[in-house]
C-alpha atoms as a PDB file:
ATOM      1  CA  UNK A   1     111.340  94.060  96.535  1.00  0.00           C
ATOM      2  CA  UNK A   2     111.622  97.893  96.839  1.00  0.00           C
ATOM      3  CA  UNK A   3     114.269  99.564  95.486  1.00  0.00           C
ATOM      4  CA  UNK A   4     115.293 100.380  99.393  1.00  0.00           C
ATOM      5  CA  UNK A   5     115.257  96.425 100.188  1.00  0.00           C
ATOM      6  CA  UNK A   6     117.830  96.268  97.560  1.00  0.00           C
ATOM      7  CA  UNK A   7     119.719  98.968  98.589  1.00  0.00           C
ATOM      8  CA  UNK A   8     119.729  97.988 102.042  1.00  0.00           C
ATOM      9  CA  UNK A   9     120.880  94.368 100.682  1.00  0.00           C
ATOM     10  CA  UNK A  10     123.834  96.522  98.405  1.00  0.00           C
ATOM     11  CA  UNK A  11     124.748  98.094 101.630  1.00  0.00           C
ATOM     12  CA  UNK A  12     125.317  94.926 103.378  1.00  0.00           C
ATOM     13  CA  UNK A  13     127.615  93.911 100.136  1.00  0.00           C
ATOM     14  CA  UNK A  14     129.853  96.702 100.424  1.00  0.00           C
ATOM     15  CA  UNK A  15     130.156  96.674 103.822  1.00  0.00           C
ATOM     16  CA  UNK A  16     131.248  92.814 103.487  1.00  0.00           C
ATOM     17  CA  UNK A  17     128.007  91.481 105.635  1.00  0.00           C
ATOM     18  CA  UNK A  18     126.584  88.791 104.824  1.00  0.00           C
ATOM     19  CA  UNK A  19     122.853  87.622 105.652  1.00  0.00           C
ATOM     20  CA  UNK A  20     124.200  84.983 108.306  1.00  0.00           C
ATOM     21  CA  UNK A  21     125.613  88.102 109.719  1.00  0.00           C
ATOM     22  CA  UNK A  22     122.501  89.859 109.976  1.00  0.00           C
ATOM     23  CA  UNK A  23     121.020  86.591 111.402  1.00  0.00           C
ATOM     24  CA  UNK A  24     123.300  86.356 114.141  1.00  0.00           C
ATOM     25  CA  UNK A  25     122.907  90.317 114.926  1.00  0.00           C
ATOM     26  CA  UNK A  26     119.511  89.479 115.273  1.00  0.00           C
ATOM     27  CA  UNK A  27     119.523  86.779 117.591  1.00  0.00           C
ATOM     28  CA  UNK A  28     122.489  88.278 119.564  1.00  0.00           C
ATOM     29  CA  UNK A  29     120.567  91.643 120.228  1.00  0.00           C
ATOM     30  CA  UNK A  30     117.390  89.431 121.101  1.00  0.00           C
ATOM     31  CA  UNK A  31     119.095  87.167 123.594  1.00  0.00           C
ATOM     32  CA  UNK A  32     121.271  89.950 124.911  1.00  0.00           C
ATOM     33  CA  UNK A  33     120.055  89.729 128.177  1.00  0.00           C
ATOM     34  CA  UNK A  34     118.623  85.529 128.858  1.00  0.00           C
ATOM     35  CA  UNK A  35     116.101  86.675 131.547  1.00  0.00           C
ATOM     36  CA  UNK A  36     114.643  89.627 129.545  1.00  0.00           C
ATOM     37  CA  UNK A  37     111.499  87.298 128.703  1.00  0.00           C
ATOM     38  CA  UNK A  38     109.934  90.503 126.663  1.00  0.00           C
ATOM     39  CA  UNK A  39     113.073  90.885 124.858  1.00  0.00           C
ATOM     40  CA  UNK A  40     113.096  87.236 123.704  1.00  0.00           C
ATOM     41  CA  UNK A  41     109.947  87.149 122.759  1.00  0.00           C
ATOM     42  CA  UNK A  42     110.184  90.341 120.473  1.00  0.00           C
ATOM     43  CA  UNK A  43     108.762  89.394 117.249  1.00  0.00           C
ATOM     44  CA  UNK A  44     111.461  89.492 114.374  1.00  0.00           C
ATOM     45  CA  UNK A  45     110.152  92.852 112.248  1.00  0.00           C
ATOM     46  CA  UNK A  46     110.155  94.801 115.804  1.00  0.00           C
ATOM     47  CA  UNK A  47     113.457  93.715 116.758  1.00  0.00           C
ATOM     48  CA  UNK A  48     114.757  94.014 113.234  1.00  0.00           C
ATOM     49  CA  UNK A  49     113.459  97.547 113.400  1.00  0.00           C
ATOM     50  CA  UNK A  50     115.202  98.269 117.473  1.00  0.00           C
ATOM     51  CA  UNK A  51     118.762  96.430 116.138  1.00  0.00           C
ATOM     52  CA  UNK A  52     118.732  99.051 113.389  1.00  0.00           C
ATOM     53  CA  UNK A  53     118.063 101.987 114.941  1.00  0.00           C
ATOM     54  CA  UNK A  54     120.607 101.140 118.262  1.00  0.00           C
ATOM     55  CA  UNK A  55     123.149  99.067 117.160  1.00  0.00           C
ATOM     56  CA  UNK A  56     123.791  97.773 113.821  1.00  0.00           C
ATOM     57  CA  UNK A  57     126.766  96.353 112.382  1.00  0.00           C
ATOM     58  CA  UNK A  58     128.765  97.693 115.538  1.00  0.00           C
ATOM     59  CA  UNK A  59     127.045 100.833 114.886  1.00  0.00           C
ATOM     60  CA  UNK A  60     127.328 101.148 111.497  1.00  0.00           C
ATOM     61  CA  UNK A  61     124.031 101.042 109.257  1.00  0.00           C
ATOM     62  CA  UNK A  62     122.685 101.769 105.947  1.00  0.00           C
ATOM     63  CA  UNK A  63     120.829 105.609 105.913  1.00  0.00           C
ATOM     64  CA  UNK A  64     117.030 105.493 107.531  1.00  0.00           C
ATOM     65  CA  UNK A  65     114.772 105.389 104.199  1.00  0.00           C
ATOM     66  CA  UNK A  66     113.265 108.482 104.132  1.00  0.00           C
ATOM     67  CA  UNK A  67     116.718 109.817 103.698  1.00  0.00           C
ATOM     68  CA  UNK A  68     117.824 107.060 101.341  1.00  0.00           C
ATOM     69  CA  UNK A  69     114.788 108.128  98.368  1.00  0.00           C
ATOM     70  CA  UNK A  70     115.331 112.010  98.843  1.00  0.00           C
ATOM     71  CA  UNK A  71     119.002 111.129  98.317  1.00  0.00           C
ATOM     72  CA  UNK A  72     120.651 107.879  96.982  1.00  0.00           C
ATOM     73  CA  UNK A  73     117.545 106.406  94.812  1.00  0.00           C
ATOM     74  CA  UNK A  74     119.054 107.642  91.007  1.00  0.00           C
ATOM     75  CA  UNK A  75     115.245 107.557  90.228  1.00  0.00           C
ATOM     76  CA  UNK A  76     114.705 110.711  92.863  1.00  0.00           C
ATOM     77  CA  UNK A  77     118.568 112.424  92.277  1.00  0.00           C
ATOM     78  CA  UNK A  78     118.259 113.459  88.386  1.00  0.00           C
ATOM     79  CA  UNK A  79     114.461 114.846  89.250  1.00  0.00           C
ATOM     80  CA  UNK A  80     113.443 118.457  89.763  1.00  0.00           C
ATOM     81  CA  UNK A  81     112.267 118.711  93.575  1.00  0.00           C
ATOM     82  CA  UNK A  82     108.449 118.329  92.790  1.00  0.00           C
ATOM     83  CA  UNK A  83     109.264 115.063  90.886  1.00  0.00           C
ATOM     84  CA  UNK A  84     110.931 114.288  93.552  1.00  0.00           C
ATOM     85  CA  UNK A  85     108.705 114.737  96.002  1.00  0.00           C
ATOM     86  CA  UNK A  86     106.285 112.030  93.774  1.00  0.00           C
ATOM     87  CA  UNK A  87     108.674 109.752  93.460  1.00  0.00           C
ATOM     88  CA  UNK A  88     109.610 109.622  97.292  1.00  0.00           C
ATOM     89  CA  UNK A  89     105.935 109.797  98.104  1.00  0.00           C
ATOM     90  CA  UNK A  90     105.077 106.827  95.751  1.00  0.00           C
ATOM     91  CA  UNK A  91     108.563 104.835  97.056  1.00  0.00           C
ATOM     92  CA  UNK A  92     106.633 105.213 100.415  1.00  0.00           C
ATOM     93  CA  UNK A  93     103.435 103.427  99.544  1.00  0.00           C
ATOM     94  CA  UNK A  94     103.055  99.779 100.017  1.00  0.00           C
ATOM     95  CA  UNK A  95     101.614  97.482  97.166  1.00  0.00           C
ATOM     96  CA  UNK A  96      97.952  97.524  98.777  1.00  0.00           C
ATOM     97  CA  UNK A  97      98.594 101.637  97.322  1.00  0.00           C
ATOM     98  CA  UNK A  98      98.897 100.109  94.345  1.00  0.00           C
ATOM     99  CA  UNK A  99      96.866  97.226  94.115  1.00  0.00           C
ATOM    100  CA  UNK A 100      93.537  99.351  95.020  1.00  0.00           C
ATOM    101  CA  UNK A 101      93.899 101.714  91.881  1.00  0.00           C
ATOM    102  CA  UNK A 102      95.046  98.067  89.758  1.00  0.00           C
ATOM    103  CA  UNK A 103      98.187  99.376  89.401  1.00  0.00           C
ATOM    104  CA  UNK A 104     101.546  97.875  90.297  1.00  0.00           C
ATOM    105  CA  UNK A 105     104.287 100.073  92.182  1.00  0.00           C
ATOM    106  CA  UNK A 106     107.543  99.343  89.340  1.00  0.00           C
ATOM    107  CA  UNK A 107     105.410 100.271  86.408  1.00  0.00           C
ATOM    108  CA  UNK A 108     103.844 103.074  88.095  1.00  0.00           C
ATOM    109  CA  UNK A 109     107.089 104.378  89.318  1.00  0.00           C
ATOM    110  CA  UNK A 110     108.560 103.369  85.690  1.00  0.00           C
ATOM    111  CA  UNK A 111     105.883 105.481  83.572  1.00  0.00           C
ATOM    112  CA  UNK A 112     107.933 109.016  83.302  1.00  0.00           C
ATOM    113  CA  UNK A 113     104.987 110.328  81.662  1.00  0.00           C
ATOM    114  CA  UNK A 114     102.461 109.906  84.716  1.00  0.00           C
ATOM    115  CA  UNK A 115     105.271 110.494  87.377  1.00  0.00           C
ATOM    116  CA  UNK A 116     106.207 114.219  85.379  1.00  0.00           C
ATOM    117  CA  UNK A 117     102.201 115.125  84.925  1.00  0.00           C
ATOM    118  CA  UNK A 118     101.248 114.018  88.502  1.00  0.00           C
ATOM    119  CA  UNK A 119     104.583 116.240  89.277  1.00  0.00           C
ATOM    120  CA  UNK A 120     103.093 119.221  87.188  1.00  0.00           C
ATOM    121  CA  UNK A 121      99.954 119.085  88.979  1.00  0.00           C
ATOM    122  CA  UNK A 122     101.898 118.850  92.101  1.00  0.00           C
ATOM    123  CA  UNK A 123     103.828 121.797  91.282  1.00  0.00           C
ATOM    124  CA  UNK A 124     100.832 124.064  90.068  1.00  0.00           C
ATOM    125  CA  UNK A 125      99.007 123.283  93.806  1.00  0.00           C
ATOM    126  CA  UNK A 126     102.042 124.709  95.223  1.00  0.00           C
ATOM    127  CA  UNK A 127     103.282 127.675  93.432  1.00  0.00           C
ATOM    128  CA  UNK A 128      99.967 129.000  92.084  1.00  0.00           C
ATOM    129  CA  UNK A 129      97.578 128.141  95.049  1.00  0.00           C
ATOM    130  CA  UNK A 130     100.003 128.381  98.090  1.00  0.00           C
ATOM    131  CA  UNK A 131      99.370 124.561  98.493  1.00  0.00           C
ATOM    132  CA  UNK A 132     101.695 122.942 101.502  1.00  0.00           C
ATOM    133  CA  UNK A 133     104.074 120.260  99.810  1.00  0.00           C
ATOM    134  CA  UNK A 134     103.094 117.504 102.052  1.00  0.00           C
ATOM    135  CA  UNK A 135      99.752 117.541 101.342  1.00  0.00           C
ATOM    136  CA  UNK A 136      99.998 118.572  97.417  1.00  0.00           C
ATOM    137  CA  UNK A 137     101.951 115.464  96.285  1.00  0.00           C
ATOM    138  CA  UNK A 138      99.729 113.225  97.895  1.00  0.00           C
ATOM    139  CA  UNK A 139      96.677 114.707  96.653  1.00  0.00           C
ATOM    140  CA  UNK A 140      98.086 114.503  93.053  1.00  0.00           C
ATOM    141  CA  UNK A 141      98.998 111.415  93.188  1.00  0.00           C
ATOM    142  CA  UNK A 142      95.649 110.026  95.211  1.00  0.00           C
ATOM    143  CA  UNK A 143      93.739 112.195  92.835  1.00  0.00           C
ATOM    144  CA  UNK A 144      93.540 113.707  89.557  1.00  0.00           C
ATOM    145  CA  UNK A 145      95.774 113.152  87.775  1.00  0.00           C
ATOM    146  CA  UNK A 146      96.855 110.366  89.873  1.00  0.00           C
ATOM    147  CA  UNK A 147      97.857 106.933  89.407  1.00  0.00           C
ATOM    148  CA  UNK A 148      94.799 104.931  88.563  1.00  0.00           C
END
């Protein structure tokens, strides 16, 4: 479980909703309209991914989760903006990321040391070379010095 998955499932906490609640959304928002024969047959991550972006909890939802790791994730907020941007970019990878360089994501994203020299690297690209951002932190993290 990400730490966005658990966020998300904090959110739903706070906000007193419960996972029968989220259930029910669901099926609500999929049999909204009976004859909409697309609609009902919507499978579950797609319509999971449509109730969240236009309706919610009566509107009401936890922040999308690109905003959520350049914000909320206490992992990202106590970071310089290059660490950061590693963290984020890693947060953003699935396990099949991880798996392929026989890694897996929590210790990777626990190991300060790697996450501040991949950071360095990330941060030399950019201010010495002219590097974009974008493309810096993933090569430093794909590459040398990178994760594997």
């Amino acid at each position: 479980m990400t730490n966005y998955e658990k966020f998300q499932l904090q959110w739903m906490i706070d906000h007193d909703h419960s996972l029968g609640e989220l259930i029910s959304a669901l099926r609500d928002y999929q049999y909204d309209d009976p004859e909409d024969s697309d609609r009902i047959s919507t499978p579950v991550s797609e319509l999971f991914n449509e109730w969240e972006q236009d309706v919610g909890f009566d509107g009401e939802i936890w922040p999308c989760e690109n905003e959520y790791y350049s914000c909320d994730d206490p992992l990202v907020a106590d970071n310089d903006e290059f660490t950061q941007d590693v963290i984020s970019y890693l947060n953003l990878q699935d396990d099949a990321y991880f798996e392929a360089r026989g890694r897996k994501k929590e210790d990777v994203l626990a190991d300060k040391d790697l996450i501040e020299r991949i950071a360095s690297e990330h941060r030399k690209c950019v201010e010495s070379f002219g590097n974009e951002r974008e493309w810096s932190v993933k090569d430093a993290c794909d590459n040398e010095p990178g994760i594997s």
